[in-house]
PDB file of N, CA and C in Angstrom:
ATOM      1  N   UNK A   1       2.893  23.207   6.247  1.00  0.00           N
ATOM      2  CA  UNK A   1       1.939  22.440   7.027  1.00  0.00           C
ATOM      3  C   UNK A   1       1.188  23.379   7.968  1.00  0.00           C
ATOM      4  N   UNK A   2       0.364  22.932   8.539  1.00  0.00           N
ATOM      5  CA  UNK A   2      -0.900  23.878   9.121  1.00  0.00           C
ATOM      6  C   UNK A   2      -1.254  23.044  10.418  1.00  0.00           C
ATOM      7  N   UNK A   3      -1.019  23.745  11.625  1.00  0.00           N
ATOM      8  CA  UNK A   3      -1.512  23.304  13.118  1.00  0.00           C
ATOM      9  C   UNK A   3      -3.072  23.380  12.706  1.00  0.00           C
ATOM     10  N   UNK A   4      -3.825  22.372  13.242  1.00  0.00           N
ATOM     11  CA  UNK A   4      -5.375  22.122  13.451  1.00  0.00           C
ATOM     12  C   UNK A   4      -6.029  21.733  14.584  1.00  0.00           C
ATOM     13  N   UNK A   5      -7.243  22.014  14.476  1.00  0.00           N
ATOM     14  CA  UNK A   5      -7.983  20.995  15.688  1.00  0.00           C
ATOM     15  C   UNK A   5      -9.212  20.626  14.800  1.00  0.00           C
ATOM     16  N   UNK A   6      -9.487  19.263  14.879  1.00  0.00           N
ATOM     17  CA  UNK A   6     -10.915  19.041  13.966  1.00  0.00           C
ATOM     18  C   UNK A   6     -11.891  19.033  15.181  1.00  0.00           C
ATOM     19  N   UNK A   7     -13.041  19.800  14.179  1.00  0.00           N
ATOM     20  CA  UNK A   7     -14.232  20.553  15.043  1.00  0.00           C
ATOM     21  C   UNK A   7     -15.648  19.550  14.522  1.00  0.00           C
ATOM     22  N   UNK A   8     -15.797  18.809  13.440  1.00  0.00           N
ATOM     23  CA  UNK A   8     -16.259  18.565  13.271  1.00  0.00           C
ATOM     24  C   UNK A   8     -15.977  17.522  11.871  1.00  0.00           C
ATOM     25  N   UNK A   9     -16.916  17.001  11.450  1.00  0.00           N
ATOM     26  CA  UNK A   9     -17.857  15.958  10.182  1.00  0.00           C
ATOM     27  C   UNK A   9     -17.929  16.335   9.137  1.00  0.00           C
ATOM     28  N   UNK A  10     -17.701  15.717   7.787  1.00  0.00           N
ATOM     29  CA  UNK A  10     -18.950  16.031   6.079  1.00  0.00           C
ATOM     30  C   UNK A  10     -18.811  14.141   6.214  1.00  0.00           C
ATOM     31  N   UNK A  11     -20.718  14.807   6.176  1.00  0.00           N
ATOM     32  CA  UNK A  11     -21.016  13.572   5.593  1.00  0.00           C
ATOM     33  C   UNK A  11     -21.450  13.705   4.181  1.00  0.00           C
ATOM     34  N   UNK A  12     -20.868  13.076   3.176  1.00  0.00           N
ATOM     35  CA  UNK A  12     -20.852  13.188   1.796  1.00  0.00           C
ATOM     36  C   UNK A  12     -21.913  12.053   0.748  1.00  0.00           C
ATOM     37  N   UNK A  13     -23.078  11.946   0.674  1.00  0.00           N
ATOM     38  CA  UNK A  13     -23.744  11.077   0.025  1.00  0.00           C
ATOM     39  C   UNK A  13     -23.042  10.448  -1.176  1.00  0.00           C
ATOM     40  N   UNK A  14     -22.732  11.778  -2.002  1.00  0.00           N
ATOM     41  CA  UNK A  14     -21.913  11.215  -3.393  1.00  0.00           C
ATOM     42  C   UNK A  14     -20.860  12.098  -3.216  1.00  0.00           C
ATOM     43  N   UNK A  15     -19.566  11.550  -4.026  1.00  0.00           N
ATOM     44  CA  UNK A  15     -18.472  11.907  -3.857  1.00  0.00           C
ATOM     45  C   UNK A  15     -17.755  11.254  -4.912  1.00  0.00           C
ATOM     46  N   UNK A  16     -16.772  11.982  -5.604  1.00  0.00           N
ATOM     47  CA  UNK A  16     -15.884  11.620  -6.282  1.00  0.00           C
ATOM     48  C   UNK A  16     -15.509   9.946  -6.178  1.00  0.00           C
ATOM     49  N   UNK A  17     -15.060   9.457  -7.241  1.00  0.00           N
ATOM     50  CA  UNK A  17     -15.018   7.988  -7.247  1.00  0.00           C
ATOM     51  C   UNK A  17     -13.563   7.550  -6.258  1.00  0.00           C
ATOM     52  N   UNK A  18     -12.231   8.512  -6.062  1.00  0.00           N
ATOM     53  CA  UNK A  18     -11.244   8.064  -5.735  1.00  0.00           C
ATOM     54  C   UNK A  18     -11.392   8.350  -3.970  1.00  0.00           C
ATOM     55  N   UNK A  19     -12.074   9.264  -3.507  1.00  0.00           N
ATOM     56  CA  UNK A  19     -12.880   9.502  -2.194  1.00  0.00           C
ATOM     57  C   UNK A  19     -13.560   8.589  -1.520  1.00  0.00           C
ATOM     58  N   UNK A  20     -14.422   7.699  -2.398  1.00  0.00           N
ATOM     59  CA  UNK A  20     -15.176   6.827  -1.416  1.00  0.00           C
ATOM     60  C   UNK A  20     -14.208   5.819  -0.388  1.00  0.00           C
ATOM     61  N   UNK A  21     -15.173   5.750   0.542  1.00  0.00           N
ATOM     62  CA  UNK A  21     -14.575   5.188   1.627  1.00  0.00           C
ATOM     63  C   UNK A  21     -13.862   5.988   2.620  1.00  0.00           C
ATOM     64  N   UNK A  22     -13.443   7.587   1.964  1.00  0.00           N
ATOM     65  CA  UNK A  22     -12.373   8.318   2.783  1.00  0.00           C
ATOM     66  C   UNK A  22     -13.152   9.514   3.783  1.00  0.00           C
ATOM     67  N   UNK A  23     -12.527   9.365   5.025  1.00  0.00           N
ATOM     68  CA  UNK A  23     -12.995  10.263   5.995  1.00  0.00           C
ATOM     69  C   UNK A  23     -12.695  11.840   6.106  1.00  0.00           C
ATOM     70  N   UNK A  24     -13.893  12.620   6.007  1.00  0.00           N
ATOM     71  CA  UNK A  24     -13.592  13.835   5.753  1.00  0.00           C
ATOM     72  C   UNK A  24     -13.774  14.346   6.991  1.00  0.00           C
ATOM     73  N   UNK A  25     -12.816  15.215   7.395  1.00  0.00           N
ATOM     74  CA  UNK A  25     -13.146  16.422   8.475  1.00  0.00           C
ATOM     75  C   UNK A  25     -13.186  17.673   8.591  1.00  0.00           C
ATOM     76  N   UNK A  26     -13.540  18.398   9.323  1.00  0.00           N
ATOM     77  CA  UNK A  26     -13.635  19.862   9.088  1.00  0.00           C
ATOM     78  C   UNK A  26     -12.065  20.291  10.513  1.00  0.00           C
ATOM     79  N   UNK A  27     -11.466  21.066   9.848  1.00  0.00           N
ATOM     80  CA  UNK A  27     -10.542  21.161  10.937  1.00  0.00           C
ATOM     81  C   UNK A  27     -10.515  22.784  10.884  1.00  0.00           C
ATOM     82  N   UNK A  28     -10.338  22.952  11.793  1.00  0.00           N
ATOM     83  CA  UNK A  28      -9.729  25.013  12.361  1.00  0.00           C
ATOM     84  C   UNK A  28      -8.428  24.794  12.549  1.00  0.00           C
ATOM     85  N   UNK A  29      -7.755  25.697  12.194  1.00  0.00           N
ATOM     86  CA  UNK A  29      -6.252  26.142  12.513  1.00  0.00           C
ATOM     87  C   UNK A  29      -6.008  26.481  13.214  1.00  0.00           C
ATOM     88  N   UNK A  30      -5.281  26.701  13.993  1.00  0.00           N
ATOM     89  CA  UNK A  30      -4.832  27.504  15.101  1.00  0.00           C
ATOM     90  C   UNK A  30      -3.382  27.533  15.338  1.00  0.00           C
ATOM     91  N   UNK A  31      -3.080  28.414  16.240  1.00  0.00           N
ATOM     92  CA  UNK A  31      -1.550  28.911  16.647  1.00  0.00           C
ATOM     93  C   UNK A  31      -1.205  27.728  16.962  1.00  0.00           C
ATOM     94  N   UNK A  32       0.492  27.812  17.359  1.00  0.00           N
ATOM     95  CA  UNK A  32       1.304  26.937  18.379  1.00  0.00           C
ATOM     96  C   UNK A  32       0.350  26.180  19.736  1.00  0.00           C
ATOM     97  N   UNK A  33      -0.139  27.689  20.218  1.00  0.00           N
ATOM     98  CA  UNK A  33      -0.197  27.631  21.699  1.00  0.00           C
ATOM     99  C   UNK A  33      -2.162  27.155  21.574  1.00  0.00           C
ATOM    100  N   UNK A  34      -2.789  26.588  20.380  1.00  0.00           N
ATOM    101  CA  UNK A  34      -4.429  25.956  20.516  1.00  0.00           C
ATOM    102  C   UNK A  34      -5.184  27.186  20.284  1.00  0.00           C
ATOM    103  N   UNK A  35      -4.576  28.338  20.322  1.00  0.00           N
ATOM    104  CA  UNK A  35      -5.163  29.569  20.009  1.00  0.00           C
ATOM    105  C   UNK A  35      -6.178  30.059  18.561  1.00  0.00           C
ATOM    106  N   UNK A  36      -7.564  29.153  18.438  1.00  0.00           N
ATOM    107  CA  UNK A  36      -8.221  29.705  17.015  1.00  0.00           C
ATOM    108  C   UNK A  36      -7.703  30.733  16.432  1.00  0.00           C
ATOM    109  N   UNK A  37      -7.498  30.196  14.583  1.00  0.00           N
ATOM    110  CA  UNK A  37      -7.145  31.271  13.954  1.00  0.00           C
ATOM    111  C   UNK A  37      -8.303  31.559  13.488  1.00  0.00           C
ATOM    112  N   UNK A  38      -9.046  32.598  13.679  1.00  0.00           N
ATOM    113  CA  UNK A  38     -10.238  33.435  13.010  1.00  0.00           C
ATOM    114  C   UNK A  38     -10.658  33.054  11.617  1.00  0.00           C
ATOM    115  N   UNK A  39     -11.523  32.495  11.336  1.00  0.00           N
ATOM    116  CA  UNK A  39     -12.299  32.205   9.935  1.00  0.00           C
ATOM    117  C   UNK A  39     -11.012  31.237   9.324  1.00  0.00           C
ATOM    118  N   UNK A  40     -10.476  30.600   9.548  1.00  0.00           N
ATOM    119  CA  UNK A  40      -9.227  29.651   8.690  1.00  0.00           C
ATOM    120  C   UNK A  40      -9.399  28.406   9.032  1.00  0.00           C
ATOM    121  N   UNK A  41     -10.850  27.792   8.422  1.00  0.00           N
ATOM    122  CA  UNK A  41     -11.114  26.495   8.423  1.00  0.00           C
ATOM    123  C   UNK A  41     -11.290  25.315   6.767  1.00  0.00           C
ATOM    124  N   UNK A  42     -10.456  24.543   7.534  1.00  0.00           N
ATOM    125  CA  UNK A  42      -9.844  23.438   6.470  1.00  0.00           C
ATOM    126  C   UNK A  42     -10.973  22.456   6.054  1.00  0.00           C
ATOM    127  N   UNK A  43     -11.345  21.838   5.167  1.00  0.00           N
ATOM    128  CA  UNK A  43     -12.066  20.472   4.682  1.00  0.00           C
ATOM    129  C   UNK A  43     -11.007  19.711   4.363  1.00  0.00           C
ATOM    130  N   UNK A  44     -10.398  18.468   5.045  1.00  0.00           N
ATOM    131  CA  UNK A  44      -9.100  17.614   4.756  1.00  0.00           C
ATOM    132  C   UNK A  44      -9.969  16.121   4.849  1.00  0.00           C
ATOM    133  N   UNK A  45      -9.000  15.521   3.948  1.00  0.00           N
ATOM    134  CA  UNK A  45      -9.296  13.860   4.433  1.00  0.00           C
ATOM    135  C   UNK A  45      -8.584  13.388   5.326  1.00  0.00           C
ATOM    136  N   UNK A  46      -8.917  12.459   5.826  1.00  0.00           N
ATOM    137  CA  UNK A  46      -8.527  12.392   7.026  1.00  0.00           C
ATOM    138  C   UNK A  46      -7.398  10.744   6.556  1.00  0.00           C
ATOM    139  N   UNK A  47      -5.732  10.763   6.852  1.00  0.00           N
ATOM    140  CA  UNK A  47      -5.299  10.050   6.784  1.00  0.00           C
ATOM    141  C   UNK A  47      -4.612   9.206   7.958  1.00  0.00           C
ATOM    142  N   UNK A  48      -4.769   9.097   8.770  1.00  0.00           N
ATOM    143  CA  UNK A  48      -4.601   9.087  10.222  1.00  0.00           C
ATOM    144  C   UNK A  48      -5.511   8.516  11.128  1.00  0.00           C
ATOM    145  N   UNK A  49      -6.508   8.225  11.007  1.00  0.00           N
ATOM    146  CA  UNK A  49      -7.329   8.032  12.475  1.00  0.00           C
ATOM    147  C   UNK A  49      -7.704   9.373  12.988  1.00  0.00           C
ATOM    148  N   UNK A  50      -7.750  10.538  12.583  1.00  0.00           N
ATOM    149  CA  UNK A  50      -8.114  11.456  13.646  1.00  0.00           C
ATOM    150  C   UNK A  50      -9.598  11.671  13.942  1.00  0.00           C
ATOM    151  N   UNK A  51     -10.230  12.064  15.505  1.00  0.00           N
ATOM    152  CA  UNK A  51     -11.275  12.294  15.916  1.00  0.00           C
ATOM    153  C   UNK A  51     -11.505  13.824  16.283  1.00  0.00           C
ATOM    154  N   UNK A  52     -12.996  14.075  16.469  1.00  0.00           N
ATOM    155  CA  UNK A  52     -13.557  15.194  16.651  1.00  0.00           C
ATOM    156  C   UNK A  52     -12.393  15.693  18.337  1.00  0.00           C
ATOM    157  N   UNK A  53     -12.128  16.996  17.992  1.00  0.00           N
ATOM    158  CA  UNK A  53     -11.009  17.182  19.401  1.00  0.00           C
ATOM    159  C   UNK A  53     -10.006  16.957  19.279  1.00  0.00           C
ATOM    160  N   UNK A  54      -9.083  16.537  18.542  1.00  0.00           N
ATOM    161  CA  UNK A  54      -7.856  16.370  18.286  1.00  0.00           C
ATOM    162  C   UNK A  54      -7.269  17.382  17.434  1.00  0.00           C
ATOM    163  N   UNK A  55      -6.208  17.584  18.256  1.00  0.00           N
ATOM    164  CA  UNK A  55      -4.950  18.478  17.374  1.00  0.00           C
ATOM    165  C   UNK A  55      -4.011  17.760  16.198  1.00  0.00           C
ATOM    166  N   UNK A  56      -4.260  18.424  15.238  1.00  0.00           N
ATOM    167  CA  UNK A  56      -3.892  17.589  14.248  1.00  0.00           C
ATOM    168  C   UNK A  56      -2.595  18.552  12.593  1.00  0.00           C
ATOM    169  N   UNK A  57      -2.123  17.555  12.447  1.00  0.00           N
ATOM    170  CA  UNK A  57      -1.317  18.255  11.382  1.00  0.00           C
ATOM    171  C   UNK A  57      -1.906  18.115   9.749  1.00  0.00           C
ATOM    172  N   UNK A  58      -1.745  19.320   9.363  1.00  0.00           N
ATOM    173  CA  UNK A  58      -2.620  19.037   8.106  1.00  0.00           C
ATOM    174  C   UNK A  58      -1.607  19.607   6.615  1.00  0.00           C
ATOM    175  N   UNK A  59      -1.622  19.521   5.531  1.00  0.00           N
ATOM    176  CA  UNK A  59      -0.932  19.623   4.318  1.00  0.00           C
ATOM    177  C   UNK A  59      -1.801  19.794   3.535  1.00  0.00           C
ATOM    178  N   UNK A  60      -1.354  20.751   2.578  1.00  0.00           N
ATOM    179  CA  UNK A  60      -2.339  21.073   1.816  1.00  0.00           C
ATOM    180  C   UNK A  60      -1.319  21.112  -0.111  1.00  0.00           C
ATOM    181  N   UNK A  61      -2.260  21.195  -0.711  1.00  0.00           N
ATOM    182  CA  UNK A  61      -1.882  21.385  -2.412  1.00  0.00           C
ATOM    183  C   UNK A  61      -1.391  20.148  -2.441  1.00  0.00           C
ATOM    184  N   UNK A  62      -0.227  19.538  -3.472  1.00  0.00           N
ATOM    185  CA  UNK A  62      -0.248  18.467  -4.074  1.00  0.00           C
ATOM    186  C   UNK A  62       0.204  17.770  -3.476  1.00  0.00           C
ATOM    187  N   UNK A  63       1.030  18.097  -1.988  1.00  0.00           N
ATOM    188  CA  UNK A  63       1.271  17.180  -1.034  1.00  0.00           C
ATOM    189  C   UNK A  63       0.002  16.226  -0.455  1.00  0.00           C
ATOM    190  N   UNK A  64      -1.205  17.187  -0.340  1.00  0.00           N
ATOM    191  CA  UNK A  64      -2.223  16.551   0.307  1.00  0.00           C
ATOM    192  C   UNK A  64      -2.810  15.249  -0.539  1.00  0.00           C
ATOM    193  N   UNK A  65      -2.102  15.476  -1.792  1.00  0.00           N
ATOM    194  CA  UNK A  65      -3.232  14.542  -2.314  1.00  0.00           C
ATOM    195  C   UNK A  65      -1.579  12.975  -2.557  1.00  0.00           C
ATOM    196  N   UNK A  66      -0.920  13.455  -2.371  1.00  0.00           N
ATOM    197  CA  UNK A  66       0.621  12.456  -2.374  1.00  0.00           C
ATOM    198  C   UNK A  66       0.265  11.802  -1.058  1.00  0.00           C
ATOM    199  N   UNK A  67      -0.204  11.724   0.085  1.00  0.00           N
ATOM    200  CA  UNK A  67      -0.688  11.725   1.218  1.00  0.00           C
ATOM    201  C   UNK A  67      -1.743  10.827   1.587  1.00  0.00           C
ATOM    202  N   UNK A  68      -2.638  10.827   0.271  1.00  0.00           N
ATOM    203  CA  UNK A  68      -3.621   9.500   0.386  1.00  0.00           C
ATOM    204  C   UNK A  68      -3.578   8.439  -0.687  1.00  0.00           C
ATOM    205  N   UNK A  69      -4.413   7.345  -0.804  1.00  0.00           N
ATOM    206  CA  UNK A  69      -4.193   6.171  -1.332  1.00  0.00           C
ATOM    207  C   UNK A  69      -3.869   6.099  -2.661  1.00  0.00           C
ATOM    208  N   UNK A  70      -4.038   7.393  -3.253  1.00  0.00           N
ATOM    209  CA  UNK A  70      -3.825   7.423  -4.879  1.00  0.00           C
ATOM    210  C   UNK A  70      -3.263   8.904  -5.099  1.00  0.00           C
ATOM    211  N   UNK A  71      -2.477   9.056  -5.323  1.00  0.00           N
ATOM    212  CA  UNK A  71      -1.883  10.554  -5.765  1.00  0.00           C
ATOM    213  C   UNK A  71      -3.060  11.550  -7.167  1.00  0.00           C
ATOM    214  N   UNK A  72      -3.423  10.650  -7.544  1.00  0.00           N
ATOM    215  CA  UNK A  72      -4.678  11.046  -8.409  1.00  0.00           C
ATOM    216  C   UNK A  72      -6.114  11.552  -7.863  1.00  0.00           C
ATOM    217  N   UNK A  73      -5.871  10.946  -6.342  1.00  0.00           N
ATOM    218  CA  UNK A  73      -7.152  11.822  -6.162  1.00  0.00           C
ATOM    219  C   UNK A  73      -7.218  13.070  -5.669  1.00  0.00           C
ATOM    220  N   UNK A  74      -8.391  13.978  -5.964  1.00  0.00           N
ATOM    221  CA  UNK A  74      -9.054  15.302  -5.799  1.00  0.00           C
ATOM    222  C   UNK A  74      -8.913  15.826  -4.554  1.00  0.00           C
ATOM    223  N   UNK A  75      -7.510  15.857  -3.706  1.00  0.00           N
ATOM    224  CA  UNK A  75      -7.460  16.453  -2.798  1.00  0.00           C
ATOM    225  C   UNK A  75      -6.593  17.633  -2.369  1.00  0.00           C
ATOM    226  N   UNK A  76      -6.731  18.958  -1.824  1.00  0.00           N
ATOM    227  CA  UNK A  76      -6.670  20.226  -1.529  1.00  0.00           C
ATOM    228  C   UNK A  76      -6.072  20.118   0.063  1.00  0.00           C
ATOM    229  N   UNK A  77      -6.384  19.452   0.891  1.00  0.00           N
ATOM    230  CA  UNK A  77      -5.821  19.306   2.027  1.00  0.00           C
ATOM    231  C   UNK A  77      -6.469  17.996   3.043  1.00  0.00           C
ATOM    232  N   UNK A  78      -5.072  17.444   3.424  1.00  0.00           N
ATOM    233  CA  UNK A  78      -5.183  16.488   3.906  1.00  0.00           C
ATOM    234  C   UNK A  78      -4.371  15.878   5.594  1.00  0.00           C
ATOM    235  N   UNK A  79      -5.107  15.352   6.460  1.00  0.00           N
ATOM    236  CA  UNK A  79      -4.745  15.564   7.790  1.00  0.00           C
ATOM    237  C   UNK A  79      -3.199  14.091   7.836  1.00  0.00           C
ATOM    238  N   UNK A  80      -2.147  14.344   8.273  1.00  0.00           N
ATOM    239  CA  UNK A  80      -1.040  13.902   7.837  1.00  0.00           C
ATOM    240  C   UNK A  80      -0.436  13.287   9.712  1.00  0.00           C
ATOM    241  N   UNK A  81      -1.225  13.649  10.188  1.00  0.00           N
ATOM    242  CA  UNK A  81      -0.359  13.761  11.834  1.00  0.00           C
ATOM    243  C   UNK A  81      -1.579  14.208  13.011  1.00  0.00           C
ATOM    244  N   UNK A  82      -1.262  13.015  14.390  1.00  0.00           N
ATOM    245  CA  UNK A  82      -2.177  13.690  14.965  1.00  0.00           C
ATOM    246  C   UNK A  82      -0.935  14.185  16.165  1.00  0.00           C
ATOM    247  N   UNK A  83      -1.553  14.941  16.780  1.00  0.00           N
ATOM    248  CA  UNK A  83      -0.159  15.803  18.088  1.00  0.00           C
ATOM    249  C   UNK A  83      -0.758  15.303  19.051  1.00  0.00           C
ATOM    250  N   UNK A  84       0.439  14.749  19.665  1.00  0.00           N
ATOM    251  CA  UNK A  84       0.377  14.797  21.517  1.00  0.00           C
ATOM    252  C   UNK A  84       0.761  15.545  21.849  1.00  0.00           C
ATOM    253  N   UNK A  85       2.022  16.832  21.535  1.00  0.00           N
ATOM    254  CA  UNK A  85       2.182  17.313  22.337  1.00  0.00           C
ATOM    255  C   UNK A  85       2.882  18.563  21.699  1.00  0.00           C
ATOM    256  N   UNK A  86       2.823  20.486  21.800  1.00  0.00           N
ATOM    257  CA  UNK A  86       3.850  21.079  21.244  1.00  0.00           C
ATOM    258  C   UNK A  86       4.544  21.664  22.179  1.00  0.00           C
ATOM    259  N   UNK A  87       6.026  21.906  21.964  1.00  0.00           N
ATOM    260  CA  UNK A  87       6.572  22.354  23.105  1.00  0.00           C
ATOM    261  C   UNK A  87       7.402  23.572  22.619  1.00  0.00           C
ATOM    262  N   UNK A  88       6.907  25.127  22.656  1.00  0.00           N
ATOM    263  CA  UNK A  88       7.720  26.771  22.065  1.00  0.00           C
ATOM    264  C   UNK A  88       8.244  26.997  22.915  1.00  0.00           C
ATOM    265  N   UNK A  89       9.421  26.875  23.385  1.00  0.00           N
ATOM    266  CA  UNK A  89      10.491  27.876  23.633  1.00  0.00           C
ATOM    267  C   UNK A  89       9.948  29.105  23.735  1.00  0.00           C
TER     268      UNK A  89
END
């Protein structure tokens, strides 16, 4: 799984048939501590409710797509969790 923060939107005119309806976001990775990971940005659907600014948990490969409404659909990574809070030792 992959720490995130979504930074932003795709707005998708056409899209795969098992997609419609589903919210896409653009999320950045980052450390434990909110720290951007350099160029390591995600396109996930969004399964959760998450908004622009939120720290979020994301999954990727065949989990991501076990994750939304049909295990059949075309998805690579998908947002699974939003965080209130991390706490490192």
């Amino acid at each position: 799984m992959i720490l995130g923060q979504v930074i932003g939107t795709v707005v998708a005119t056409s899209k795969h048939e098992l997609l419609v309806g589903s919210k896409i976001l653009v999320v950045q990775a980052v450390q434990p501590d909110g720290t951007p990971i350099e160029g390591e940005l995600l396109v996930a659907v969004d399964t959760v409710g998450a908004g622009t600014g939120e720290h979020v948990i994301v999954t990727t490969g065949s989990n991501a797509s076990k994750a939304c409404e049909t295990e059949k659909a075309p998805v690579d990574a998908a947002i699974i969790g939003i965080i209130d809070e991390i706490d490192v030792n």
